[in-house]
N, C-alpha and C. Protein backbone atom coordinates (compact mmCIF):
# COMPACT_ATOMS: atom_id res chain seq x y z
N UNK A 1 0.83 -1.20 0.00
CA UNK A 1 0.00 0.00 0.00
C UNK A 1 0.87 1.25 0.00
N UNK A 2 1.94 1.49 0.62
CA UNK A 2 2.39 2.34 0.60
C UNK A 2 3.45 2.72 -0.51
N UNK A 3 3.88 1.78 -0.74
CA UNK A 3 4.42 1.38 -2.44
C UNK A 3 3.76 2.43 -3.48
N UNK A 4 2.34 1.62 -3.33
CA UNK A 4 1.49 2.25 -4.38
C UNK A 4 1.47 3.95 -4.14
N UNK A 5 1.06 4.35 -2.95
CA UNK A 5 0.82 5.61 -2.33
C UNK A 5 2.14 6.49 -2.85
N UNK A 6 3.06 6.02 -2.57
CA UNK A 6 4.50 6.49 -2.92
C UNK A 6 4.96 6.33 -4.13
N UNK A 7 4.14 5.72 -4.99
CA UNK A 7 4.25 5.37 -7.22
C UNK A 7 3.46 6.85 -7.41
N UNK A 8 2.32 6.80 -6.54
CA UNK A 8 1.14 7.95 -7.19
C UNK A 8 2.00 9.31 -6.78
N UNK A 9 2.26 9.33 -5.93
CA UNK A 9 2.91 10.47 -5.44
C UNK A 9 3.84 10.83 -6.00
N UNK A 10 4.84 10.05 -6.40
CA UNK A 10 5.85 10.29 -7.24
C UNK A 10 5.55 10.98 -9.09
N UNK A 11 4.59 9.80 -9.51
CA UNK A 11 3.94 10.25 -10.43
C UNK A 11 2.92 11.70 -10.44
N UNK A 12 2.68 11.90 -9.39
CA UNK A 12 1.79 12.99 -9.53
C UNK A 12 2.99 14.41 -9.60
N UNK A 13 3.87 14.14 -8.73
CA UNK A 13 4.87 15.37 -8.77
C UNK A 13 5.74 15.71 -10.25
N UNK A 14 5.96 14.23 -10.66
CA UNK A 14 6.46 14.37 -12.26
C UNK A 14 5.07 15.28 -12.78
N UNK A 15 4.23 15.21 -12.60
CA UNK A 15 3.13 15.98 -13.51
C UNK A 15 3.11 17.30 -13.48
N UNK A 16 3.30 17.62 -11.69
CA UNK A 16 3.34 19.11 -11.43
C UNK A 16 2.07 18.97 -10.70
N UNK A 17 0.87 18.43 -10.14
CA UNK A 17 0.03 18.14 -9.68
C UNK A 17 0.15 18.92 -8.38
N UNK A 18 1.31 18.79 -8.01
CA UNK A 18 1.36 19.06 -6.21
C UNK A 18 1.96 20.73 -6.27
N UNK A 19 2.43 20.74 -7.25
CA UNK A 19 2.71 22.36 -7.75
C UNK A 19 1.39 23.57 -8.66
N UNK A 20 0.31 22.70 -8.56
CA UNK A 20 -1.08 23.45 -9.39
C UNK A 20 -1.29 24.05 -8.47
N UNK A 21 -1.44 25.10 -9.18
CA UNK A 21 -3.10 26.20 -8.63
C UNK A 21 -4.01 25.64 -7.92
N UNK A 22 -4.86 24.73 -8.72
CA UNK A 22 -5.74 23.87 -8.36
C UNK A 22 -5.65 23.06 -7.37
N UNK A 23 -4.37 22.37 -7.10
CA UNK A 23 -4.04 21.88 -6.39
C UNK A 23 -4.08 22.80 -4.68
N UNK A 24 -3.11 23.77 -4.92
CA UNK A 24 -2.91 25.05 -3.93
C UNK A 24 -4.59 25.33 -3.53
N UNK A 25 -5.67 25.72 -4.38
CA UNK A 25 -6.94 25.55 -4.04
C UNK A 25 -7.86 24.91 -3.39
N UNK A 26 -7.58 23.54 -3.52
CA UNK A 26 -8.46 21.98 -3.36
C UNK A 26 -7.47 22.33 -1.51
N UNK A 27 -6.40 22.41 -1.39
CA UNK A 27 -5.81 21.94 -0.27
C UNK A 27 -6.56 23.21 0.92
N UNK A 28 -6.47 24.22 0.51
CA UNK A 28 -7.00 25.33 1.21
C UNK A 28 -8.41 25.42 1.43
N UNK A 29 -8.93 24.69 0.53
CA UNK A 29 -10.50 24.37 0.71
C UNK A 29 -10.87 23.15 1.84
N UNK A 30 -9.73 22.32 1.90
CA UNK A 30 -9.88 21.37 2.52
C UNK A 30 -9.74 21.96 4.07
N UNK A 31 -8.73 22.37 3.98
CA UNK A 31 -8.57 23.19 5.41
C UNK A 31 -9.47 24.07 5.80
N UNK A 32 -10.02 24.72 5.00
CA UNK A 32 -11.58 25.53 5.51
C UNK A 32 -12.67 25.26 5.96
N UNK A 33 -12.66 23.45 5.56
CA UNK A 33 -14.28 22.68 5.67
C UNK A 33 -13.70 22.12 7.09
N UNK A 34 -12.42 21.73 7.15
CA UNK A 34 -12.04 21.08 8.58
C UNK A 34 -12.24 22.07 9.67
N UNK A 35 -11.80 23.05 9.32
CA UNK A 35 -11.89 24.36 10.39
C UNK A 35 -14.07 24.26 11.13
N UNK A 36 -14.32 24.40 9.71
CA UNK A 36 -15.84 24.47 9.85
C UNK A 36 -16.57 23.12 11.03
N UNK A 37 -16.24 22.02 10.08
CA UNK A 37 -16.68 20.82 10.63
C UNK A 37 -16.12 20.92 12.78
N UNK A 38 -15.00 20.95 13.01
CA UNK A 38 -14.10 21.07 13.96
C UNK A 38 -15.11 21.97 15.19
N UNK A 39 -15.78 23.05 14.26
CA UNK A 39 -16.43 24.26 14.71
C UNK A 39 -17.60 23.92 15.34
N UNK A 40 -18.33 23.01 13.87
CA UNK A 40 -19.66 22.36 14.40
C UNK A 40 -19.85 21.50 15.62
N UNK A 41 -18.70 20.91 15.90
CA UNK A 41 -18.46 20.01 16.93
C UNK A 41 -19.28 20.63 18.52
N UNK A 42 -18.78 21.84 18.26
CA UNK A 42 -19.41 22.66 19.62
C UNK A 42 -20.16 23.52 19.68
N UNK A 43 -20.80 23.49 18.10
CA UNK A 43 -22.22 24.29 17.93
C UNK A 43 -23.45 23.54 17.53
N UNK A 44 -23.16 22.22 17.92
CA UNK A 44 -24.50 21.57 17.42
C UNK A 44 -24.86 21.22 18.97
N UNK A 45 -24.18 20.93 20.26
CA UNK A 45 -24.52 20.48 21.16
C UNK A 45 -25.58 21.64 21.90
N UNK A 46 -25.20 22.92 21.65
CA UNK A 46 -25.88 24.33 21.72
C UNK A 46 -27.28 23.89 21.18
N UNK A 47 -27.09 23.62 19.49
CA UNK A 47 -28.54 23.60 18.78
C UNK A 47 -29.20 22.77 19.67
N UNK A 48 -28.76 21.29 19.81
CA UNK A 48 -29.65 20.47 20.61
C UNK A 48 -29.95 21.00 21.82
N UNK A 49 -29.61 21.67 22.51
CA UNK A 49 -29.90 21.82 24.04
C UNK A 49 -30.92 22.89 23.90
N UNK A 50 -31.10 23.57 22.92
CA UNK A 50 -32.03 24.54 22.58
C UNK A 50 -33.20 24.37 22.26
N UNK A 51 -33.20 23.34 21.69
CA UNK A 51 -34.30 22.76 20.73
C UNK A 51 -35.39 21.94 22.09
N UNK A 52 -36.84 22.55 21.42
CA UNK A 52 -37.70 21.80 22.26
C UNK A 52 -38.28 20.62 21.55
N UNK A 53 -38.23 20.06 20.67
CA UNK A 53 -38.81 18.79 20.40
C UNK A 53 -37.78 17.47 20.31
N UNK A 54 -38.16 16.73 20.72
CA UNK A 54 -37.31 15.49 21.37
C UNK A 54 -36.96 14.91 19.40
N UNK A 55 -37.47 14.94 18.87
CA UNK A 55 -37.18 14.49 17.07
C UNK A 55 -36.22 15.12 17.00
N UNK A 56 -36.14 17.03 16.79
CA UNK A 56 -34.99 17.81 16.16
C UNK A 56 -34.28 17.40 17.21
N UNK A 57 -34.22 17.43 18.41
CA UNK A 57 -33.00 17.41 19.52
C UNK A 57 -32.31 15.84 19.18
N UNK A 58 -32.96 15.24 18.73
CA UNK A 58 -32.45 13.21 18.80
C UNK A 58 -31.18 13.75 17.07
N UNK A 59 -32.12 14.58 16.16
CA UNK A 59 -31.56 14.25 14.70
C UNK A 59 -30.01 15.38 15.06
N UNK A 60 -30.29 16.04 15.95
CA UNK A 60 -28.92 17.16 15.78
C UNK A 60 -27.93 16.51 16.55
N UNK A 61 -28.30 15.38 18.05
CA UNK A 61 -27.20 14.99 18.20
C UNK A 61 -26.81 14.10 17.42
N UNK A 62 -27.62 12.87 16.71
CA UNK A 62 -26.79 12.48 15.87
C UNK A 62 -26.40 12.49 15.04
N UNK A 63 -26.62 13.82 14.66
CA UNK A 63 -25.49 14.51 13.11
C UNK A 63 -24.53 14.67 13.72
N UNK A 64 -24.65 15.28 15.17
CA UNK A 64 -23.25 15.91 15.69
C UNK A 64 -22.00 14.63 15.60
N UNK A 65 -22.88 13.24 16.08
CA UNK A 65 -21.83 12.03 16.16
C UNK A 65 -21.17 11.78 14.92
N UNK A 66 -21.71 12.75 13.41
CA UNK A 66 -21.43 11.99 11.88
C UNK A 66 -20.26 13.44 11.79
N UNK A 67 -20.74 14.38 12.68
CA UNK A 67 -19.43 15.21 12.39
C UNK A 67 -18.30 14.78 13.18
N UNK A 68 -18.31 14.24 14.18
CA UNK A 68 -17.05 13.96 14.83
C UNK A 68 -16.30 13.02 13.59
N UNK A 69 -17.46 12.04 12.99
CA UNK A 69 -16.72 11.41 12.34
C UNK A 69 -16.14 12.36 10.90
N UNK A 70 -17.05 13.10 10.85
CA UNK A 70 -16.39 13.95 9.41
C UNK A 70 -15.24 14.66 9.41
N UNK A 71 -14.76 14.74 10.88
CA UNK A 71 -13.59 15.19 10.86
C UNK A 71 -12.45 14.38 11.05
N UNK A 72 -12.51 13.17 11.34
CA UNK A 72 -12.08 12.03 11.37
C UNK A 72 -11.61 11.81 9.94
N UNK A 73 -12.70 11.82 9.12
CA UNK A 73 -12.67 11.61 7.86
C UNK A 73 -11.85 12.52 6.88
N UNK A 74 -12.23 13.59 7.24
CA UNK A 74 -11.27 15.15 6.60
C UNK A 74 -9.74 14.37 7.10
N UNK A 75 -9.19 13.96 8.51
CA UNK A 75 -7.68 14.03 8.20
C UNK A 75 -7.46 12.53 7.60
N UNK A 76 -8.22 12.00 7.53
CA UNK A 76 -7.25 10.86 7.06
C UNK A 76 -7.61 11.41 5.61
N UNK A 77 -8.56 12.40 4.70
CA UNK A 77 -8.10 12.77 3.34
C UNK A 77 -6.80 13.43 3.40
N UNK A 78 -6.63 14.25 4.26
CA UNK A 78 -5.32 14.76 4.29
C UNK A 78 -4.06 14.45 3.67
N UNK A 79 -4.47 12.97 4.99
CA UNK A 79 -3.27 11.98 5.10
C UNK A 79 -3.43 11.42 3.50
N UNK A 80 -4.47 10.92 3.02
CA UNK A 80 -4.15 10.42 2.04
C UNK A 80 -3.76 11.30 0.94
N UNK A 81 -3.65 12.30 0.77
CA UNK A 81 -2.86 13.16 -0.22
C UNK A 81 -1.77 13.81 0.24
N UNK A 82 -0.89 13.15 1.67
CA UNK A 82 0.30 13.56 1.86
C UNK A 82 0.37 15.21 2.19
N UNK A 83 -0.61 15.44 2.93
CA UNK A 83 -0.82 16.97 3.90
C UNK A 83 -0.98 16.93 5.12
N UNK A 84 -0.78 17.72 6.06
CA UNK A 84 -0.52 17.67 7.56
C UNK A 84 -2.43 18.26 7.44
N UNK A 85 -3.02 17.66 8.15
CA UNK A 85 -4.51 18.48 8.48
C UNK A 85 -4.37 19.64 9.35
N UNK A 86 -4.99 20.37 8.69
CA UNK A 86 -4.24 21.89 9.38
C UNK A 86 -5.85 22.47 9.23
N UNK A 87 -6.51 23.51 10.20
CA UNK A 87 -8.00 24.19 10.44
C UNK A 87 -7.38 25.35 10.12
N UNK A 88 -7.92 26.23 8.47
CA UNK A 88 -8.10 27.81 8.39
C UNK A 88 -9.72 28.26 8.44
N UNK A 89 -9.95 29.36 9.12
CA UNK A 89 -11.04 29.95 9.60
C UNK A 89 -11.80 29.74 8.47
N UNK A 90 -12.83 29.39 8.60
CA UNK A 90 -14.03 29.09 7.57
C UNK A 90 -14.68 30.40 8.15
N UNK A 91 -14.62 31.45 7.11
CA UNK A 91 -15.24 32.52 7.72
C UNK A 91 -17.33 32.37 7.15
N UNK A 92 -17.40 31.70 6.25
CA UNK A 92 -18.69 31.47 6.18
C UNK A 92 -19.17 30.56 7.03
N UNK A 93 -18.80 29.51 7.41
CA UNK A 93 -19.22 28.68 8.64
C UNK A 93 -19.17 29.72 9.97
N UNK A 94 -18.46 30.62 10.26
CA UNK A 94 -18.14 31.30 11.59
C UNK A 94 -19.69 32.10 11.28
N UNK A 95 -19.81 32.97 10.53
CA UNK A 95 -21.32 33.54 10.06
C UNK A 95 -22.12 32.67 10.31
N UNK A 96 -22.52 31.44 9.74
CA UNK A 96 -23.32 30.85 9.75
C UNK A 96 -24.12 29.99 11.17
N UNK A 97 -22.62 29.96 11.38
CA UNK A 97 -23.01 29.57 13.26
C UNK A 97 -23.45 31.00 14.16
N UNK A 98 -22.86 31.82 13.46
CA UNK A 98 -23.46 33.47 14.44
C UNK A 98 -24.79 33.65 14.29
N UNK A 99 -25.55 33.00 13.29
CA UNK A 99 -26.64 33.39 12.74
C UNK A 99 -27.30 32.50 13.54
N UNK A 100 -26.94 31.35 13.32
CA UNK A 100 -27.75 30.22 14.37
C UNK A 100 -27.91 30.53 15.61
N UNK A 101 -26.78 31.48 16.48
CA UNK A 101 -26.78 31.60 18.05
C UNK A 101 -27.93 32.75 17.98
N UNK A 102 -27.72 33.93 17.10
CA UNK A 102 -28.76 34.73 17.27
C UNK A 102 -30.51 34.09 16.78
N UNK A 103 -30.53 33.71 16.14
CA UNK A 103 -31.83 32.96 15.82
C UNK A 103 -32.20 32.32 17.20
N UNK A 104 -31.52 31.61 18.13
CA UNK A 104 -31.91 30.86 18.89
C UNK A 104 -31.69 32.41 20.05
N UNK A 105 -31.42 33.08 20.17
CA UNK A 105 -31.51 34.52 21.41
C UNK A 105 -32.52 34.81 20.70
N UNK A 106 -33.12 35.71 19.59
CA UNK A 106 -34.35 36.00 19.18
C UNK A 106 -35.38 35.04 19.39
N UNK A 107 -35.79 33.73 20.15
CA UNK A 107 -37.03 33.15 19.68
C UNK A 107 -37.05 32.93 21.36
N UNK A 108 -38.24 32.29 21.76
CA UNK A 108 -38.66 32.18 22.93
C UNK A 108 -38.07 30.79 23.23
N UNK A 109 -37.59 30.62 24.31
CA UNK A 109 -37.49 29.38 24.81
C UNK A 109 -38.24 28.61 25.03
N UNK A 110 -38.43 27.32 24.77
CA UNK A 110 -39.31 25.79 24.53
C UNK A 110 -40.53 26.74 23.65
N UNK A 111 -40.33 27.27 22.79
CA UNK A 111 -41.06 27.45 21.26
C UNK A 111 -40.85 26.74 20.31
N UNK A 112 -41.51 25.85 19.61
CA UNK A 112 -41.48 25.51 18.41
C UNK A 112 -41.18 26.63 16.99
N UNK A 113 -41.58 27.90 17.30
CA UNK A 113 -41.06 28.90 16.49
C UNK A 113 -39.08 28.78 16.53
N UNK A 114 -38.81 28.35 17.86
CA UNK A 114 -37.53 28.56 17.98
C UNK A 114 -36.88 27.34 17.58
N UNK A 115 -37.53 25.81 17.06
CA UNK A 115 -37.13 24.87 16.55
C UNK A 115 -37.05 25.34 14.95
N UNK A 116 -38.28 26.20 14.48
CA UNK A 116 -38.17 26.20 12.70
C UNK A 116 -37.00 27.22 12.73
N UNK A 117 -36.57 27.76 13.45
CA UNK A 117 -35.37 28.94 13.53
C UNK A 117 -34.09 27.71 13.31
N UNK A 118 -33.91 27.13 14.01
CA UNK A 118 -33.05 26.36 14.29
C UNK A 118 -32.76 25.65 13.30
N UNK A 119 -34.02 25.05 12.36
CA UNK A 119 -34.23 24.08 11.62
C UNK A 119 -33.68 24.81 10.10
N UNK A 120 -33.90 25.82 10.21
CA UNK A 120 -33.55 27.05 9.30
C UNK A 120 -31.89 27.09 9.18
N UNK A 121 -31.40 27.17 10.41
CA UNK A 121 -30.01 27.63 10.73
C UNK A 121 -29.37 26.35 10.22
N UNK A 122 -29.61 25.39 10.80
CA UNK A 122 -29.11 23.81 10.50
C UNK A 122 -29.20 23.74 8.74
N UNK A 123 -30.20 24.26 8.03
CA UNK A 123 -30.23 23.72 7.03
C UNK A 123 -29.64 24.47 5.74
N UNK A 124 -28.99 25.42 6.64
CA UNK A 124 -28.21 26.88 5.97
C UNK A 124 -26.55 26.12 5.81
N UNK A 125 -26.35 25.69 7.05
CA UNK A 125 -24.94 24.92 7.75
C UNK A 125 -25.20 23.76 5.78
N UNK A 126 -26.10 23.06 6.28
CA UNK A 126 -26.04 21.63 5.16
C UNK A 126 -25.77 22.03 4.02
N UNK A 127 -26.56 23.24 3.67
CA UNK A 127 -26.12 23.59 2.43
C UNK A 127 -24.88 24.17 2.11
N UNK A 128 -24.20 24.93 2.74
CA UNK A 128 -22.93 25.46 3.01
C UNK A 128 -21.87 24.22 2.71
N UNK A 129 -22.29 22.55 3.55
CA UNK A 129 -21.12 21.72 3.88
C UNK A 129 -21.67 20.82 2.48
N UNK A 130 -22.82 20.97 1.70
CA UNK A 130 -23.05 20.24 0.49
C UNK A 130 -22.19 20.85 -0.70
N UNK A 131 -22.32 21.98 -0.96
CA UNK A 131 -21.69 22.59 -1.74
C UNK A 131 -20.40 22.38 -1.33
N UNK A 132 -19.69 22.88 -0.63
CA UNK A 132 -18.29 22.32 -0.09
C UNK A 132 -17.74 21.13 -0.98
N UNK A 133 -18.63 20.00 -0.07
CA UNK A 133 -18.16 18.95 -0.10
C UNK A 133 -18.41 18.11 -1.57
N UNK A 134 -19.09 18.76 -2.16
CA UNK A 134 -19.29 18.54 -3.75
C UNK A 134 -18.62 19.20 -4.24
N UNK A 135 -18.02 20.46 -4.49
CA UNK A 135 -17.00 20.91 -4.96
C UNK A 135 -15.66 19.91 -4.70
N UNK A 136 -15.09 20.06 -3.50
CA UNK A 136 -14.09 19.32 -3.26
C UNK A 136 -13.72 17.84 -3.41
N UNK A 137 -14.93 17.29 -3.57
CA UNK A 137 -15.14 15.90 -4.25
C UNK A 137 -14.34 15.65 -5.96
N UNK A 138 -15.23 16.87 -6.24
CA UNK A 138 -15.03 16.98 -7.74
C UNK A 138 -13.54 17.41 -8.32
N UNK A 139 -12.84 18.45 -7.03
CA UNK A 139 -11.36 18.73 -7.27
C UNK A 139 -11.11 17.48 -7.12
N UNK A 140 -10.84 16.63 -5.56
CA UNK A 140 -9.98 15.48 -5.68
C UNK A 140 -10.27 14.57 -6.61
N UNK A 141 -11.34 14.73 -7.46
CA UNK A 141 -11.11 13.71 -8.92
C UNK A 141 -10.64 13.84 -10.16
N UNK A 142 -10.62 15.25 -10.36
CA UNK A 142 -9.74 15.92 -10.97
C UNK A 142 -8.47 15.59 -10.85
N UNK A 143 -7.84 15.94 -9.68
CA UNK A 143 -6.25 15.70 -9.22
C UNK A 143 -5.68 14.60 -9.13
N UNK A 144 -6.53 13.89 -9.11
CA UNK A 144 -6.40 12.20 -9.03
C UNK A 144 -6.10 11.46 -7.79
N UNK A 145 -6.80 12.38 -6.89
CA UNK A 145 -6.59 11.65 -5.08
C UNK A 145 -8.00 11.05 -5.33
N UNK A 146 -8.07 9.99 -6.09
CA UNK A 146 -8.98 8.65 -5.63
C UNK A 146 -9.50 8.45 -3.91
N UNK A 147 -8.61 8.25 -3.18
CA UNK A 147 -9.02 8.11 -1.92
C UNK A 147 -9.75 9.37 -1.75
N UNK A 148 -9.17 10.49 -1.24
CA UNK A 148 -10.44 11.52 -1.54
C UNK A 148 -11.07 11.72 -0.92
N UNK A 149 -11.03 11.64 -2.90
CA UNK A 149 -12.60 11.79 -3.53
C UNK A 149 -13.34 11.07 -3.16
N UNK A 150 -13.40 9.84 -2.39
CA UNK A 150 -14.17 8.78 -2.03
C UNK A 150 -14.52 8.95 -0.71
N UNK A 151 -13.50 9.52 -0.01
CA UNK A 151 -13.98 9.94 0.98
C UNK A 151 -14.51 11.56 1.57
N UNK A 152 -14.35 12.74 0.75
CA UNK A 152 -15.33 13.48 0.66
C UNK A 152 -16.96 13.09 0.14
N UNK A 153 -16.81 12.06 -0.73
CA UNK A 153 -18.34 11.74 -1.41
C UNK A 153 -19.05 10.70 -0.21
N UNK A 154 -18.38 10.42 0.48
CA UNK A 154 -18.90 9.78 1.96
C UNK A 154 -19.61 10.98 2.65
N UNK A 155 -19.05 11.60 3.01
CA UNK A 155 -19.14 13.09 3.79
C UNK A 155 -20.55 13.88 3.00
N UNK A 156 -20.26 13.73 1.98
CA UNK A 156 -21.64 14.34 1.01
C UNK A 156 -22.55 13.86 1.23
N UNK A 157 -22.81 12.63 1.08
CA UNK A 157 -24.05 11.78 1.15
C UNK A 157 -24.42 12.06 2.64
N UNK A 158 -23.62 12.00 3.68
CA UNK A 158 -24.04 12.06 4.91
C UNK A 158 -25.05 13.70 5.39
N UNK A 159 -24.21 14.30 4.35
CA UNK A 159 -24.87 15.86 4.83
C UNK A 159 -26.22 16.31 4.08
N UNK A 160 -25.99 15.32 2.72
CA UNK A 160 -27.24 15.38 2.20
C UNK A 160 -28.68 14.77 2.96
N UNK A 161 -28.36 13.80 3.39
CA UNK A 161 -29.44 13.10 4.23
C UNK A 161 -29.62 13.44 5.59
N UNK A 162 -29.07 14.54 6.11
CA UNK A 162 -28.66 15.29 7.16
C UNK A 162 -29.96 16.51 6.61
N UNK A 163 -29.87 16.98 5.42
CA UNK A 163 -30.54 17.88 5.38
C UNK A 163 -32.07 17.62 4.93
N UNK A 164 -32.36 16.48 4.20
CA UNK A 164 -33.15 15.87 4.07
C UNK A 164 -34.33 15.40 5.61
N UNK A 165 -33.45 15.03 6.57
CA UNK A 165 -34.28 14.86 7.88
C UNK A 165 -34.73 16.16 8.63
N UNK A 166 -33.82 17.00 8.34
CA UNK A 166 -34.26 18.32 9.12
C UNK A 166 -35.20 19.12 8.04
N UNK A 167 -35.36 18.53 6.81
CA UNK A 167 -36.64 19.10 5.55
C UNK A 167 -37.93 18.15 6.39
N UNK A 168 -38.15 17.16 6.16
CA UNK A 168 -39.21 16.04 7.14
C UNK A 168 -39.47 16.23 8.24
N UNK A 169 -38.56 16.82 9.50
CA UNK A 169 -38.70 17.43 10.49
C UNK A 169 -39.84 18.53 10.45
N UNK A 170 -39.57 19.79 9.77
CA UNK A 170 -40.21 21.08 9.38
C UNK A 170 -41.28 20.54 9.31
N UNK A 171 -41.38 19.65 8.11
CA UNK A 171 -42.82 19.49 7.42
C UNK A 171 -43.59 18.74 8.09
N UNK A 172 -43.04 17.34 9.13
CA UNK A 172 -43.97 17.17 9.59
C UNK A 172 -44.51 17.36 10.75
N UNK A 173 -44.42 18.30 11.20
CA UNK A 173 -44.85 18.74 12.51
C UNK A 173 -44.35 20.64 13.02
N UNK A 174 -43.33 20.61 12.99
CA UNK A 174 -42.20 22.05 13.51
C UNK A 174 -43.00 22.83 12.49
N UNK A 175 -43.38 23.52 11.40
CA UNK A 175 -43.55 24.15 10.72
C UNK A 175 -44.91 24.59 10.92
N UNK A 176 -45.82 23.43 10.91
CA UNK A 176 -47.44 24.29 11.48
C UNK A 176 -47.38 24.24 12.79
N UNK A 177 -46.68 23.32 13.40
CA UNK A 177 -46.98 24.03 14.93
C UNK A 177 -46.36 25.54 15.10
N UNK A 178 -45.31 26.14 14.88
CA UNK A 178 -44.86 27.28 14.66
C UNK A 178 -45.91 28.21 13.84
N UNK A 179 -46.49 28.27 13.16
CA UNK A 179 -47.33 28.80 12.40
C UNK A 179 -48.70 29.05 13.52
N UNK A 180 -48.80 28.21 14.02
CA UNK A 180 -49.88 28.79 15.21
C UNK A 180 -50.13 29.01 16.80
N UNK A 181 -48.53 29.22 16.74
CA UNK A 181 -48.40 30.31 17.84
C UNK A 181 -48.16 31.39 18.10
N UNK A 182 -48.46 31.73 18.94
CA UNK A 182 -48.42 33.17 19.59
C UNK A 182 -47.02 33.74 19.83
N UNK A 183 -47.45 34.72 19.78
CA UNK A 183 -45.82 35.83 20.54
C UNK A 183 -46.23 35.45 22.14
């Protein structure tokens, strides 16, 4: 295995691969989603503790358990393209979590208004880490980090169906109960 790891590597540097733009790009992107993911770690335990319905509170901690693993997952891509995993400020994730803390200070406590807030915020995050992680999928197949790419497209699928439960959430229940309450 490491043979091989050390043929590709070799071969990829004869190409100039590890000297691209693209390359310089894909790696800095990678470090932005780790920063993010790393982030979520200690902003989803917030969402859940906020949240009054026992469904959104059950689905956010166990996204939170698929991010521990997503960051798990981010360094061993690292590792597999021969980079130290290193966290640069995801300044759209840092927004995106500011938005979530204020959404949850603006709404009333044990409100269901303050779950579709939440449900809102969460599904701002998914889309943020879909796009990401589909972009960066698509670099490491480009570049020819096979491993990866295989393992960002793990990470994808997870966030997609991540956002998918907190869409089913809304709709079946959080969304009209919010709708007919009071200030």
């Amino acid at each position: 295995m490491a043979t091989t790891k050390t043929a590709t590597r070799s071969s990829e540097m004869a190409t100039g691969v590890h000297e691209s733009a693209l390359n310089e790009l894909f790696i800095d992107e990678l470090k932005d989603i780790y920063w993010a993911e790393k982030h979520l770690t200690t902003a989803l335990p917030k969402m859940a503790k906020a949240a009054t319905s026992d469904e959104l509170r059950t689905a956010i901690q166990n996204h939170l358990t698929e991010t521990e693993n997503h960051v798990t997952r981010l360094e061993r891509a690292f590792d597999s393209i021969g980079e130290k995993a290193v966290a640069k400020k995801c300044e759209a994730m840092a927004g995106l979590i500011k938005e979530g803390d204020e959404i949850v200070a603006d709404t009333e406590k044990g409100s269901i208004t303050r779950d579709a807030g939440i449900i809102s915020a969460g599904q701002k995050i998914e889309h943020y880490e879909i796009a990401s992680y589909g972009t960066l999928k698509t670099l490491a197949g480009v570049l020819g980090y096979d491993e990866a790419a295989e393992l960002l497209d793990a990470t994808l699928q997870e966030e997609k169906n991540a956002d998918t439960m907190l869409t089913q959430i809304a709709e079946s229940s959080i969304n009209q109960g919010a709708k007919n309450e009071r200030k």
